[in-house]
Protein backbone atom coordinates (compact mmCIF):
# COMPACT_ATOMS: atom_id res chain seq x y z
CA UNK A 1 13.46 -6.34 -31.57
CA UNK A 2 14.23 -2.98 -31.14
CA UNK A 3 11.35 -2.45 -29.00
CA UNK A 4 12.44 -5.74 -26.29
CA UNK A 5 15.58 -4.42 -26.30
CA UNK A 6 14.58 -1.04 -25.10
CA UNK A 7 12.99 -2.74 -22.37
CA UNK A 8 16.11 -4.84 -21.37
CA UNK A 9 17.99 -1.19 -20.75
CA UNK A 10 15.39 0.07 -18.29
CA UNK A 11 17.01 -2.54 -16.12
CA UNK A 12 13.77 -3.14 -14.17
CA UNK A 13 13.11 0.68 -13.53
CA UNK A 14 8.99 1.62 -12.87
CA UNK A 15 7.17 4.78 -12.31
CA UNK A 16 4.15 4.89 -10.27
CA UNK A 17 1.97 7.63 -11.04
CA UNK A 18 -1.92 7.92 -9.38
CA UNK A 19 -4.05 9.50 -12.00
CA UNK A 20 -7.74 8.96 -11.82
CA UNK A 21 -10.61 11.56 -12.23
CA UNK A 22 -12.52 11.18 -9.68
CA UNK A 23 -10.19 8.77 -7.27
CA UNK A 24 -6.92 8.44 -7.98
CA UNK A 25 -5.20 5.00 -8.40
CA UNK A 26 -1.61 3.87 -9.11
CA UNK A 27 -0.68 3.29 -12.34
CA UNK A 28 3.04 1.80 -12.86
CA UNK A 29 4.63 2.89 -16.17
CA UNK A 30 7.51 0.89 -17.81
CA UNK A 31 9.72 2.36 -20.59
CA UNK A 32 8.95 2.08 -23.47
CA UNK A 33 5.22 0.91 -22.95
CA UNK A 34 3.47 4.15 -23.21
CA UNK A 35 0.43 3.34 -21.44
CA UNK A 36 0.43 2.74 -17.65
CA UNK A 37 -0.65 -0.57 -15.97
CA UNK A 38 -3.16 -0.89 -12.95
CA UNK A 39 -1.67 -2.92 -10.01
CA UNK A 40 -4.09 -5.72 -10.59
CA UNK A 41 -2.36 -6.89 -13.60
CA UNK A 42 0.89 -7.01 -11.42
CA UNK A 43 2.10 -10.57 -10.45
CA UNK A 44 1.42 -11.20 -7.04
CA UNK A 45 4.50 -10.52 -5.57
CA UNK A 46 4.38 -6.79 -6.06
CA UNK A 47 1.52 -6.61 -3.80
CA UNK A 48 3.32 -7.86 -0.92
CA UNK A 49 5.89 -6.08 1.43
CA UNK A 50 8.55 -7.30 -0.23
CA UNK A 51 7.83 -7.08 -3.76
CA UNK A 52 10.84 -8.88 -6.44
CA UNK A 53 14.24 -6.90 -6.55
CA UNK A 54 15.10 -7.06 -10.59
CA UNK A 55 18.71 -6.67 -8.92
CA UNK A 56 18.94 -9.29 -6.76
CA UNK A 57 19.32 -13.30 -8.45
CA UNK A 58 17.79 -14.81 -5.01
CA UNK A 59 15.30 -12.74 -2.77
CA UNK A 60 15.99 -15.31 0.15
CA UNK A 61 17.30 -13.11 3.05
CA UNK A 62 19.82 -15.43 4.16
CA UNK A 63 20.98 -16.35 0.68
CA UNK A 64 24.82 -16.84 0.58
CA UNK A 65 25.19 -18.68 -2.59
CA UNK A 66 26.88 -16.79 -5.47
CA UNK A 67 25.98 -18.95 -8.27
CA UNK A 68 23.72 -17.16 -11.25
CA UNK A 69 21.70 -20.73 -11.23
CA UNK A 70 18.23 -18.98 -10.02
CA UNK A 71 14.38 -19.56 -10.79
CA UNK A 72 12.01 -16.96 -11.25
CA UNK A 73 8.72 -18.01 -9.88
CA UNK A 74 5.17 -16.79 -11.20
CA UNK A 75 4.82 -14.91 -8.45
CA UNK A 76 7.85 -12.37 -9.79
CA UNK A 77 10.45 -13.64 -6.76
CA UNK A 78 13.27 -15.49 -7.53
CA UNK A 79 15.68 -18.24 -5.94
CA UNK A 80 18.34 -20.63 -6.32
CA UNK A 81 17.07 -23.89 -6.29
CA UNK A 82 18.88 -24.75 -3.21
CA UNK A 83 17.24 -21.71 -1.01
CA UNK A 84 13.78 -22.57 -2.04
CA UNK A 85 14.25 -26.24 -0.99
CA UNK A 86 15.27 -24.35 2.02
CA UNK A 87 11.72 -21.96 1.93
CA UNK A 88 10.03 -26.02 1.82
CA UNK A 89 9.33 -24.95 -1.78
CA UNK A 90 7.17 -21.67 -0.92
CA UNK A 91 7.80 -17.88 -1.28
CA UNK A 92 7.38 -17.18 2.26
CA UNK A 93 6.51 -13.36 0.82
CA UNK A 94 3.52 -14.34 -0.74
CA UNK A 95 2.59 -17.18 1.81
CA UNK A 96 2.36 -14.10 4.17
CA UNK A 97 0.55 -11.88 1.92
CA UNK A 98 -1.91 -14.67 0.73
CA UNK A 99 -2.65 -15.69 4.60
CA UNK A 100 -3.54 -12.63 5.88
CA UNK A 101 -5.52 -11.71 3.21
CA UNK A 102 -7.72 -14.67 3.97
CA UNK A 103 -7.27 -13.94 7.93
CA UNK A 104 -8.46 -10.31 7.14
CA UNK A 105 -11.32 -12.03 5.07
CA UNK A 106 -12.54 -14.91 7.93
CA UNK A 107 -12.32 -12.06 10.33
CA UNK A 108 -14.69 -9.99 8.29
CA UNK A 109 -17.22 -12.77 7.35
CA UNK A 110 -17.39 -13.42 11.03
CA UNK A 111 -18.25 -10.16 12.25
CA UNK A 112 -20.86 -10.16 9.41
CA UNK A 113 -22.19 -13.46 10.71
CA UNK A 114 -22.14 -12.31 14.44
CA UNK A 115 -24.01 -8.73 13.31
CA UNK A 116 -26.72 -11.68 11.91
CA UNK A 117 -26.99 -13.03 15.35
CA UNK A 118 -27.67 -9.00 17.08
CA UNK A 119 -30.12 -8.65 14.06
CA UNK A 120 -32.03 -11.92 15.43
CA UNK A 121 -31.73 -11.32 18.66
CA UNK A 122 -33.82 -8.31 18.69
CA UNK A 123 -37.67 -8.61 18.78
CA UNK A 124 -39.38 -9.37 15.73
CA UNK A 125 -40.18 -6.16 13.90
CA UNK A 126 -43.67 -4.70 13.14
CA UNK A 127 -44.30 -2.46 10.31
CA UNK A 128 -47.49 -1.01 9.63
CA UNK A 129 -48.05 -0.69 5.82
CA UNK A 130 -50.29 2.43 5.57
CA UNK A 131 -50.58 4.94 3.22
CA UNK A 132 -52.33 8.15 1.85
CA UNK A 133 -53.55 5.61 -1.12
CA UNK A 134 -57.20 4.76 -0.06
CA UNK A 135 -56.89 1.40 -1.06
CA UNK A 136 -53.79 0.86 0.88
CA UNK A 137 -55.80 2.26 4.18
CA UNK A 138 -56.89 -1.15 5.18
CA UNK A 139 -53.25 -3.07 5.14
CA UNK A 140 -52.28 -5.76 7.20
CA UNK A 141 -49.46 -5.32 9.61
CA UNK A 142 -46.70 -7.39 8.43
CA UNK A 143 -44.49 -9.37 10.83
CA UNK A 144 -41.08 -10.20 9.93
CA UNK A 145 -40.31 -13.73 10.59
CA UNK A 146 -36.75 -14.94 12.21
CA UNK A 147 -37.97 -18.46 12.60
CA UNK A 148 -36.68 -19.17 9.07
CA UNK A 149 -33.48 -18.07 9.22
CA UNK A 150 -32.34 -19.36 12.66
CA UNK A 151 -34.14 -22.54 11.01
CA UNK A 152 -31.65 -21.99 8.25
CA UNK A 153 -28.63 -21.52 10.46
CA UNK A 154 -28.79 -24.84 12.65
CA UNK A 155 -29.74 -27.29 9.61
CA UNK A 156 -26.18 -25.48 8.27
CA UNK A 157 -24.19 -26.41 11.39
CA UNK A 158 -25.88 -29.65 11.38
CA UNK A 159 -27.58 -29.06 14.94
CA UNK A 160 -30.97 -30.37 14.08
């Protein structure tokens, strides 16, 4: 007991240290936990801009209500019931940290799919296989072949 109730008087207080050998990372100490935690095992609202205020019972900007009746979600933010009816039932922090990781992530698959297209675009690629190896001396040259993978790409968007 004595232990959760050492917790309870750090009133929400963290220190964020980066230690790391090589790279350094954060780590995010709470008293009396002697060993620091990565941000990973975080919940997902201190990753976002706003991360949970310990302080504050509702972390709805235009809260007004003064009642201690509040929910703490998974994500570490908390509201009255009556402001997150309000939010249509979502932390709009997370929402907006969730959405533009997966805008960051489209945007990046894209540009990976659209350096495939430059790659095919350019004339198919001859490499002579020689080398000081006698038997090697007599190797084919070996033609890469696009056919299959622009073969590939329309049966995937269903154009053939």
């Amino acid at each position: 007991m004595d232990f959760f109730d050492e917790i309870s008087k750090n009133n929400g207080k963290v220190e964020k240290k980066m230690e790391g050998k090589k790279i350094k990372k954060p780590y995010y100490y709470i008293s009396p936990i002697k060993s620091g935690f990565r941000a990973g095992v975080l919940p997902l609202g201190y990753h976002t801009k706003t991360s949970p205020i310990i302080e504050k019972l509702c972390d709805y900007d235009n809260c007004k209500i003064s009642s201690t009746d509040f929910q703490v979600l998974i994500c570490g933010h908390s509201y009255h019931e009556e402001c997150f009816q309000v939010l249509r039932l979502q932390c709009n922090y997370c929402y907006s940290y969730l959405s533009g990781a997966i805008d960051d992530l489209t945007k990046s698959y894209n540009e990976r799919l659209n350096m495939d297209e430059d790659i095919n675009n350019e004339p198919d690629l001859e490499i002579n296989l020689q080398s000081e190896d006698s038997d090697m001396d007599a190797a084919d040259v070996l033609n890469i072949d696009r056919e299959i993978d622009r073969n590939l790409k329309e049966r995937i968007s269903g154009n053939l």
